[in-house]
PDB file of N, CA and C in Angstrom:
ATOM      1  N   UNK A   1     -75.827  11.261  -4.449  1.00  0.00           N
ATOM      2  CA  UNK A   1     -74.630  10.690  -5.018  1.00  0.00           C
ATOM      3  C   UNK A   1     -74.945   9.939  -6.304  1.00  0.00           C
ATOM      4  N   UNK A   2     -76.245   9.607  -6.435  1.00  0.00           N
ATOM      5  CA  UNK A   2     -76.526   8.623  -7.383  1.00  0.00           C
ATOM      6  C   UNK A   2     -76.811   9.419  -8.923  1.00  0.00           C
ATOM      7  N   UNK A   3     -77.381  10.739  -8.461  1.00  0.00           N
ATOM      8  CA  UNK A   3     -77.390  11.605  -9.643  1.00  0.00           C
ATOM      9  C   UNK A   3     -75.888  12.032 -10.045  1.00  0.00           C
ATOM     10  N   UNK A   4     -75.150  12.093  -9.322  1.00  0.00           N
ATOM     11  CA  UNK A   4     -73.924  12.872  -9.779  1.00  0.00           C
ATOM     12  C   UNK A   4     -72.699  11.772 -10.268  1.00  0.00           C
ATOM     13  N   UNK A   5     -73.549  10.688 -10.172  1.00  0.00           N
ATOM     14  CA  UNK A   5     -72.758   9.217 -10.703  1.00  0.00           C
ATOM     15  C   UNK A   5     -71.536   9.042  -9.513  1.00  0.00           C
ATOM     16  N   UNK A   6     -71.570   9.481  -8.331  1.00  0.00           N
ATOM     17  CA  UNK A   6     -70.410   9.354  -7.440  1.00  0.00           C
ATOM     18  C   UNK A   6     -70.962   8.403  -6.012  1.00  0.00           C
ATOM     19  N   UNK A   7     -71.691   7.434  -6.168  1.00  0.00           N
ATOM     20  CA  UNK A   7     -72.433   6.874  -5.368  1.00  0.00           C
ATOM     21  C   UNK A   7     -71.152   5.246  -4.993  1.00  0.00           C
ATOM     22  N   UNK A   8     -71.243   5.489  -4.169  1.00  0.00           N
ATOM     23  CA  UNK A   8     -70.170   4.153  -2.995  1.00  0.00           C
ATOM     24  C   UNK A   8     -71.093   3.303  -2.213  1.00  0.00           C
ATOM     25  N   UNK A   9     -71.478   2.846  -1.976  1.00  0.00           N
ATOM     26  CA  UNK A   9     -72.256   1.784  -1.259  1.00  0.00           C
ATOM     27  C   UNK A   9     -71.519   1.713   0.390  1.00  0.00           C
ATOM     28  N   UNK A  10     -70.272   1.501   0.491  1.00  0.00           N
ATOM     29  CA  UNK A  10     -69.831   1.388   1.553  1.00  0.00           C
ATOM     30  C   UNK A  10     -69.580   2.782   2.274  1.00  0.00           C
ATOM     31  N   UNK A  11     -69.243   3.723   1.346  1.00  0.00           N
ATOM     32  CA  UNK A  11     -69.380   5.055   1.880  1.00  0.00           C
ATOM     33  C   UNK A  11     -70.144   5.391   2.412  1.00  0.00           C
ATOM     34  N   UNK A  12     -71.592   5.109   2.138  1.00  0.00           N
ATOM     35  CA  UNK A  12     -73.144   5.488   2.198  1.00  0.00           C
ATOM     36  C   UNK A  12     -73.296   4.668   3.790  1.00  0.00           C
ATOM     37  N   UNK A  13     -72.793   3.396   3.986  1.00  0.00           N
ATOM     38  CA  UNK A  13     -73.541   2.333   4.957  1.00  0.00           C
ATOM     39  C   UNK A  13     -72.181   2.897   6.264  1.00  0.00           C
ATOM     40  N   UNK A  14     -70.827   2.987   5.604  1.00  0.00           N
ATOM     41  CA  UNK A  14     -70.287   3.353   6.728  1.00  0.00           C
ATOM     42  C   UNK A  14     -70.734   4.756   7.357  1.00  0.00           C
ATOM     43  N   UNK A  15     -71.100   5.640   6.525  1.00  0.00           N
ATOM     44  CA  UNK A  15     -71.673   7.152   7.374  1.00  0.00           C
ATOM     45  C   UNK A  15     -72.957   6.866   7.920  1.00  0.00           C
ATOM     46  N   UNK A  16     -73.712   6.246   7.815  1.00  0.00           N
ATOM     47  CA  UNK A  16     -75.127   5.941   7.659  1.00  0.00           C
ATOM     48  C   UNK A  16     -74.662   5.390   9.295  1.00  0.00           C
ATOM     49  N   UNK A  17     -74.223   4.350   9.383  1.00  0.00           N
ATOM     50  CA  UNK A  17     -74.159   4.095  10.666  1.00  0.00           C
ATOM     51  C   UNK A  17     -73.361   4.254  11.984  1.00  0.00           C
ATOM     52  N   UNK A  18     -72.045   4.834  11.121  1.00  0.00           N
ATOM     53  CA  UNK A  18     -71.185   5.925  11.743  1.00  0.00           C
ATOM     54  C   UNK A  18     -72.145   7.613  12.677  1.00  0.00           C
ATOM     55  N   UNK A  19     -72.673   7.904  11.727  1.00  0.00           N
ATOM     56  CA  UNK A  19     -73.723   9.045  12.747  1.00  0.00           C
ATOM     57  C   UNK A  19     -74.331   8.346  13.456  1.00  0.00           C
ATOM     58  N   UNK A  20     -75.257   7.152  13.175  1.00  0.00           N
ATOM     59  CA  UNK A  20     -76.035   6.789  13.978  1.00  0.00           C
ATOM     60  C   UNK A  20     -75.257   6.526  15.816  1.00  0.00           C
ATOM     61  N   UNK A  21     -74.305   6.162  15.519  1.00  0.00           N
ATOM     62  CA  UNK A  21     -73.553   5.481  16.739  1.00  0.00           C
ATOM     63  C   UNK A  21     -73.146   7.236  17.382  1.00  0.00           C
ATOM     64  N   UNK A  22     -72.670   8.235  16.337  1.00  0.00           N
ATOM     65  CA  UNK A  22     -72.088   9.403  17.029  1.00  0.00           C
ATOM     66  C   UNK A  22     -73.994   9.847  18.016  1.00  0.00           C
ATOM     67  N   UNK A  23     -74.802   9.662  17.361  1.00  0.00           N
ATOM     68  CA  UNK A  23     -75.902  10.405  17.545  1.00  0.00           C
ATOM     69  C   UNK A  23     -76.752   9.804  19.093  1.00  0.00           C
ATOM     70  N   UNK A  24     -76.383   8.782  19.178  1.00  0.00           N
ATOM     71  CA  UNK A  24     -76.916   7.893  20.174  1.00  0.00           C
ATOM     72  C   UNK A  24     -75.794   7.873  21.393  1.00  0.00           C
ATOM     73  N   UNK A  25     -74.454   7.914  20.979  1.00  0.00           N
ATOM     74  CA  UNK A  25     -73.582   8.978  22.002  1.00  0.00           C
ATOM     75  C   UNK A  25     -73.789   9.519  22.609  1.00  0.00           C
ATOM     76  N   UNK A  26     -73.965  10.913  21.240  1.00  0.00           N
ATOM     77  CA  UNK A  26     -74.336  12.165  21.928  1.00  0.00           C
ATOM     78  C   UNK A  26     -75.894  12.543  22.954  1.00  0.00           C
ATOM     79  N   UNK A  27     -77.073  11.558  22.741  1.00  0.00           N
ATOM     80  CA  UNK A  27     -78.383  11.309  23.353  1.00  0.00           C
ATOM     81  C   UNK A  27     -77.680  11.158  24.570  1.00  0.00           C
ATOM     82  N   UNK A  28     -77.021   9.964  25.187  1.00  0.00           N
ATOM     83  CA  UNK A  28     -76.610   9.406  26.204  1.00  0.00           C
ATOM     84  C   UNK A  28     -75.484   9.919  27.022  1.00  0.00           C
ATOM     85  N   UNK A  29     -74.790  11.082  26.130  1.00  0.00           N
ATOM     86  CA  UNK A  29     -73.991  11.754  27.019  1.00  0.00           C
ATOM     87  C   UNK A  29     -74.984  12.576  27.699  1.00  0.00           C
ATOM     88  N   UNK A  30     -75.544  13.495  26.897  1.00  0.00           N
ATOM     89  CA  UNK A  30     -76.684  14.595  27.295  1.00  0.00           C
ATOM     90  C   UNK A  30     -77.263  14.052  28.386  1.00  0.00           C
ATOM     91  N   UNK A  31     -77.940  12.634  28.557  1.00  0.00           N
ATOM     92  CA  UNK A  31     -79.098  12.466  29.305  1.00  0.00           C
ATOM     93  C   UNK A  31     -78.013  12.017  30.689  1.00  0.00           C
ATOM     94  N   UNK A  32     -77.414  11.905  30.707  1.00  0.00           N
ATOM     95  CA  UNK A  32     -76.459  11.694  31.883  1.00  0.00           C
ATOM     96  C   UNK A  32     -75.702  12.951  32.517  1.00  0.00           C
ATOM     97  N   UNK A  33     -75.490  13.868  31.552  1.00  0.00           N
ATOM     98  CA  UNK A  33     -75.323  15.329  31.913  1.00  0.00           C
ATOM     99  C   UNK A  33     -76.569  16.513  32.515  1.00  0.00           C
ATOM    100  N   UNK A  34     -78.043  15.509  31.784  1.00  0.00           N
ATOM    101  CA  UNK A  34     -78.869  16.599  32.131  1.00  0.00           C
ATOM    102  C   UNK A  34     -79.239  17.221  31.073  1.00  0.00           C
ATOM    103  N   UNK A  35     -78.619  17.185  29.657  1.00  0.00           N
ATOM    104  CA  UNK A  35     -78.456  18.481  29.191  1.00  0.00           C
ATOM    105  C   UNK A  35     -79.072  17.760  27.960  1.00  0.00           C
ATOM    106  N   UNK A  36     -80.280  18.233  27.598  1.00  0.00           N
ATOM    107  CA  UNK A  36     -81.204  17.672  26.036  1.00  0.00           C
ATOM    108  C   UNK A  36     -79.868  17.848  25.164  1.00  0.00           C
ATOM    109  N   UNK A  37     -79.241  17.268  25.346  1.00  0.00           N
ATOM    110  CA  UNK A  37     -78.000  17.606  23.861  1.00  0.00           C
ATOM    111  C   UNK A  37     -78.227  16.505  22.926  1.00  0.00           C
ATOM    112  N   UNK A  38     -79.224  15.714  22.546  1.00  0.00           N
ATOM    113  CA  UNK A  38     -79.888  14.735  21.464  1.00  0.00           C
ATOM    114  C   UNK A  38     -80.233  16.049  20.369  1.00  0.00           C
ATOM    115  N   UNK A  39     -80.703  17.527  21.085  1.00  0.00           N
ATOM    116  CA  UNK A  39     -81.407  17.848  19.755  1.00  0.00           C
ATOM    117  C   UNK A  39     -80.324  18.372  18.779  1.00  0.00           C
ATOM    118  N   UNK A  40     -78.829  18.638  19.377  1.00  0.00           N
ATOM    119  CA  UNK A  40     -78.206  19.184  18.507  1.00  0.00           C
ATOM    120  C   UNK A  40     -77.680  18.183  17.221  1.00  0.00           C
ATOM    121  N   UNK A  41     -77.879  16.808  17.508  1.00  0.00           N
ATOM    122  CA  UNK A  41     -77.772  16.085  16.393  1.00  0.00           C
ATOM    123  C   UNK A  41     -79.108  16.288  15.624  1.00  0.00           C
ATOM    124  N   UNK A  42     -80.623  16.479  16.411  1.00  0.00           N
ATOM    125  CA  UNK A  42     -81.211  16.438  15.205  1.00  0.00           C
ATOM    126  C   UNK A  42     -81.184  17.939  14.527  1.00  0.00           C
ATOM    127  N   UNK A  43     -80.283  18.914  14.710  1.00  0.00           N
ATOM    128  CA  UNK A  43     -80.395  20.192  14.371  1.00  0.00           C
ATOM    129  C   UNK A  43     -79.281  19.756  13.260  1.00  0.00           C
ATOM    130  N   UNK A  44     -78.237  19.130  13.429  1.00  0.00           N
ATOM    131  CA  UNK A  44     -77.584  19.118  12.719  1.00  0.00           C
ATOM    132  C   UNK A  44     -77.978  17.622  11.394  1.00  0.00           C
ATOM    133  N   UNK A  45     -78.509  16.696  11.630  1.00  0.00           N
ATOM    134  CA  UNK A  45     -79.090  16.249  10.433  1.00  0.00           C
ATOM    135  C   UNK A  45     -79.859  16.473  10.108  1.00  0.00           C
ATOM    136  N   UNK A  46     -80.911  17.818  10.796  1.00  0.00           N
ATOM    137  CA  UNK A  46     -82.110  18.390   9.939  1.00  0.00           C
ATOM    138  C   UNK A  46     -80.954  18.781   8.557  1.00  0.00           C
ATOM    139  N   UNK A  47     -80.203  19.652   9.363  1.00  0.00           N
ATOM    140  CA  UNK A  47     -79.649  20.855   8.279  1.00  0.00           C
ATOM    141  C   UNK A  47     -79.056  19.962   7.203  1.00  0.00           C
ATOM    142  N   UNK A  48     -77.732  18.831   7.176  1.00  0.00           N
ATOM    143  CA  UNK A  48     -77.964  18.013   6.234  1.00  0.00           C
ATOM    144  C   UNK A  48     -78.716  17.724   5.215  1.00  0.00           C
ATOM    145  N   UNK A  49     -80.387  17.230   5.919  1.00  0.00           N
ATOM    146  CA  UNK A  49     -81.267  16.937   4.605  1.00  0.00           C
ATOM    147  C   UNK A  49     -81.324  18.230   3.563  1.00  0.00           C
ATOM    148  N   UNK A  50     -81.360  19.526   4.250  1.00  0.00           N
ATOM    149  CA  UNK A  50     -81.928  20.409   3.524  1.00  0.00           C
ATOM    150  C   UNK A  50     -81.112  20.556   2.511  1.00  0.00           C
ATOM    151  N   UNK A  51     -79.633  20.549   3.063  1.00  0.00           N
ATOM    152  CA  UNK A  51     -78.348  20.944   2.109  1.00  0.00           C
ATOM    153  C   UNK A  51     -78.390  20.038   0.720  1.00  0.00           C
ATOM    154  N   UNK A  52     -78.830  18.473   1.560  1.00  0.00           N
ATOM    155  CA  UNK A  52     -78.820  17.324   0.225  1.00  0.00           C
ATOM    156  C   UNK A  52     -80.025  17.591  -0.434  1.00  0.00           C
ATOM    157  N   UNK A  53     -81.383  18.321  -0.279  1.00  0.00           N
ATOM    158  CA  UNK A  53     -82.277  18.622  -1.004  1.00  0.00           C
ATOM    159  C   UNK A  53     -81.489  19.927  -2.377  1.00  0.00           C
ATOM    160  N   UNK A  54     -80.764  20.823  -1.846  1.00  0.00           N
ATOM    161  CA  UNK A  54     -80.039  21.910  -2.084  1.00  0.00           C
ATOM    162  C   UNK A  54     -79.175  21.496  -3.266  1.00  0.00           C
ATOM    163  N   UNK A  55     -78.294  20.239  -3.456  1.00  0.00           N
ATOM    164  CA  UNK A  55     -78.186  19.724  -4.062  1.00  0.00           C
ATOM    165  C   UNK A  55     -78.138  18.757  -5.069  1.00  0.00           C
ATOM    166  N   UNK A  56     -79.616  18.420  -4.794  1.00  0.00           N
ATOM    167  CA  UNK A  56     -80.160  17.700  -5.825  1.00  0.00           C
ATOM    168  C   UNK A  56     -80.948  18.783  -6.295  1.00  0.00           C
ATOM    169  N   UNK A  57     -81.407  19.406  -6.294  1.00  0.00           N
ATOM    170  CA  UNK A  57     -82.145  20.956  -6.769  1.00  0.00           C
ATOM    171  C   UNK A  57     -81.315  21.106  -8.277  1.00  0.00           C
ATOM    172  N   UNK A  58     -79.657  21.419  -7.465  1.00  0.00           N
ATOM    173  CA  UNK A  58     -78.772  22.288  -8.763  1.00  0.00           C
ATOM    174  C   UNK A  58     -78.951  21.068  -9.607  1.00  0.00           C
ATOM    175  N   UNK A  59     -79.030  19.750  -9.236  1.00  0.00           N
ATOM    176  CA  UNK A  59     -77.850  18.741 -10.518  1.00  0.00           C
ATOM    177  C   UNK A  59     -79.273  18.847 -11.501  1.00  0.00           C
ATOM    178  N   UNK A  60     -80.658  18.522 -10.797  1.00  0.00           N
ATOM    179  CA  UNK A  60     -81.490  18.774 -11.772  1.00  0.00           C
ATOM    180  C   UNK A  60     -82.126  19.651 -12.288  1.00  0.00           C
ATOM    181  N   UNK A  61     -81.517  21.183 -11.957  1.00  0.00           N
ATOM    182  CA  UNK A  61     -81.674  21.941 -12.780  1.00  0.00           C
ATOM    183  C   UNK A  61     -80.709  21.980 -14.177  1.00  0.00           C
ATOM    184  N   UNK A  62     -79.540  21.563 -13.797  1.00  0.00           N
ATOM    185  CA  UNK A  62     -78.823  21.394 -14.880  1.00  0.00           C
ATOM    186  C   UNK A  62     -79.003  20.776 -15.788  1.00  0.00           C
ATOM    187  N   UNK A  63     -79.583  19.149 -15.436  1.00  0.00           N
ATOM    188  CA  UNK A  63     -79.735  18.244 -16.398  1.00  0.00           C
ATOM    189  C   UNK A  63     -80.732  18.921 -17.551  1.00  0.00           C
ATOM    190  N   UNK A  64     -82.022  19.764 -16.603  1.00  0.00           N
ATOM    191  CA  UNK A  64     -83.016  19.939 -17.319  1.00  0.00           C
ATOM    192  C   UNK A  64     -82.258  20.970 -18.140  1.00  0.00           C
ATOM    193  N   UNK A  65     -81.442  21.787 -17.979  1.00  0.00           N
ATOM    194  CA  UNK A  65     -80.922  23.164 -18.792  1.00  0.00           C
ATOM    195  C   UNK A  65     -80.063  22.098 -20.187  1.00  0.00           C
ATOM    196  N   UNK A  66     -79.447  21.190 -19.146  1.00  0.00           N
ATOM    197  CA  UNK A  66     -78.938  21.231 -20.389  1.00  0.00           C
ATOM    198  C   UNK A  66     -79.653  20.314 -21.718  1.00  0.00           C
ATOM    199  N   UNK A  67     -80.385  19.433 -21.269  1.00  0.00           N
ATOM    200  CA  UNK A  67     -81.518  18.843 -21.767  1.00  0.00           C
ATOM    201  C   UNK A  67     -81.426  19.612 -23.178  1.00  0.00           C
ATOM    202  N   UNK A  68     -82.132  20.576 -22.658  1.00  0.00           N
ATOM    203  CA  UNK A  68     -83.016  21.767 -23.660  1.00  0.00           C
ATOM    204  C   UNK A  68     -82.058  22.207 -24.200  1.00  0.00           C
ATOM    205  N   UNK A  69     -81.140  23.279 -23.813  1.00  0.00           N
ATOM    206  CA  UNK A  69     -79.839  23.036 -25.023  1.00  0.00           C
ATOM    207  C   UNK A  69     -79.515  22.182 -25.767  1.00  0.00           C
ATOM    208  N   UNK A  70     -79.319  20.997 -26.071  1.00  0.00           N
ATOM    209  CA  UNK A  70     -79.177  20.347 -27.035  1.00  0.00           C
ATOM    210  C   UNK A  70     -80.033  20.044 -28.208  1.00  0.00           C
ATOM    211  N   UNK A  71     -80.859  19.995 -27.561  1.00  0.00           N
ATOM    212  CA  UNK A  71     -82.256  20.308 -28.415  1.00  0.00           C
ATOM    213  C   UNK A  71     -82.436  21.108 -29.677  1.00  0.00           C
TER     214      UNK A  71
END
């Protein structure tokens, strides 16, 4: 968010600890069901990081493209 100049502070701290609470839920439903269902949160904030790697990739390929264009 911070590269794309769209960075919120409260946005960031309310999701930040908003999953945390869904994720520790979902641990404690699972372990009361039986059912390892903790890993599907970490399957699903693996995939997250990768996506936010994914997009910091494009913004700084751009910067660098456009860098050099101006040039």
């Amino acid at each position: 968010a911070s590269l794309a100049k769209n960075f919120h502070a409260d946005i960031f701290i309310s999701g930040f600890f908003g999953n945390a609470v869904l994720a520790a839920g979902l641990a404690y439903l699972g372990d009361k069901m039986g059912v390892p269902i903790y890993l599907a949160a970490v399957v699903v904030f693996g995939g997250r990081i990768f996506d936010n790697f994914g997009v910091i990739r494009r913004i700084l390929i751009e910067k660098a493209k456009s860098h050099t264009e101006v040039k």
